[in-house]
Structures are given as C-alpha cells and as structure tokens.
Protein backbone atom coordinates (compact mmCIF):
# COMPACT_ATOMS: atom_id res chain seq x y z
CA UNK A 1 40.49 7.22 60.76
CA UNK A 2 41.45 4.18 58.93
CA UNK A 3 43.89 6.00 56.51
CA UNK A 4 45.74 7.22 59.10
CA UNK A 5 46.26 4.06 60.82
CA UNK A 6 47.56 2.30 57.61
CA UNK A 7 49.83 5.03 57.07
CA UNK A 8 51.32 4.71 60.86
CA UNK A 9 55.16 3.39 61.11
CA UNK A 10 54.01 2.03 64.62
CA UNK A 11 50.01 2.33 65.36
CA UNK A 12 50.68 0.92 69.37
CA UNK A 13 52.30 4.41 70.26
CA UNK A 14 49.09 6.65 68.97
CA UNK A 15 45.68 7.40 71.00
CA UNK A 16 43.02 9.02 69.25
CA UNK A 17 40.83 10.85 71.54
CA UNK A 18 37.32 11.38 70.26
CA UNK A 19 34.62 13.72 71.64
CA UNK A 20 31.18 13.60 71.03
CA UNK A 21 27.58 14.89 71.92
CA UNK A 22 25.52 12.66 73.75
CA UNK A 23 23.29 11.42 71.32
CA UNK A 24 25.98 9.71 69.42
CA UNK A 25 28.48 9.06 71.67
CA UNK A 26 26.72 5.55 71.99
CA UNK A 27 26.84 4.83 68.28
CA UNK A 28 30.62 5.90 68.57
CA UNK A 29 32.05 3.06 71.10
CA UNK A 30 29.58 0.67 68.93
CA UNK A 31 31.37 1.03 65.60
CA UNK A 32 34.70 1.07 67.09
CA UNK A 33 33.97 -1.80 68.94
CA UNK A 34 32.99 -3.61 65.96
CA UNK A 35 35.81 -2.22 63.60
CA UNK A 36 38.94 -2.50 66.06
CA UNK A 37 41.65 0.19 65.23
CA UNK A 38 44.59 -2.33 65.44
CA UNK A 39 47.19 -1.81 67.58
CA UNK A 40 46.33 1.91 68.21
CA UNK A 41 44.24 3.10 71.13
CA UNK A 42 40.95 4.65 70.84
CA UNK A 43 39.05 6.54 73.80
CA UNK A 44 35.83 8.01 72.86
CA UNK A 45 34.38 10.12 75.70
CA UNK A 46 31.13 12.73 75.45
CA UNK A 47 30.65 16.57 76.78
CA UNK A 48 27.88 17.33 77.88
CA UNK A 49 27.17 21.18 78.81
C-alpha cells in the first residue's frame, strides 16, 4: 500500500477501497488509523455473508 502511495503524482485524487472479513476488519481501521495514508483516502468496509 505504501509503495503505491510514494509512487503517486497526486495521492489526494486516489481512494483505496478495502474489503475484509469480519474478524479483521477491526485490526484493519486500527493500523490505518495509526499509519495515515497521506493525502490519499482510505475506506475499509467488511462483507459479511
């Protein structure tokens, strides 16, 4: 995730949509919250079945 936001001309026009299972999904928001992508946009959602 990190290499490609280095390697962005401009990071603020770029959402990365991330799905996960439930049992992580937590762990997920947690890291990003702690490791902010910059300037691009993250949105980490779950499906559940």
């Amino acid at each position: 995730m990190i290499y490609f936001l280095i390697n962005l001309q401009d990071a603020s026009k770029h959402v990365f949509h991330i799905v996960s299972d439930r049992l992580n999904y937590t762990t997920m928001r947690m890291w990003f919250l702690v490791n902010p992508p910059g300037k691009a946009t993250i949105q980490v959602q779950y499906m559940f079945s």
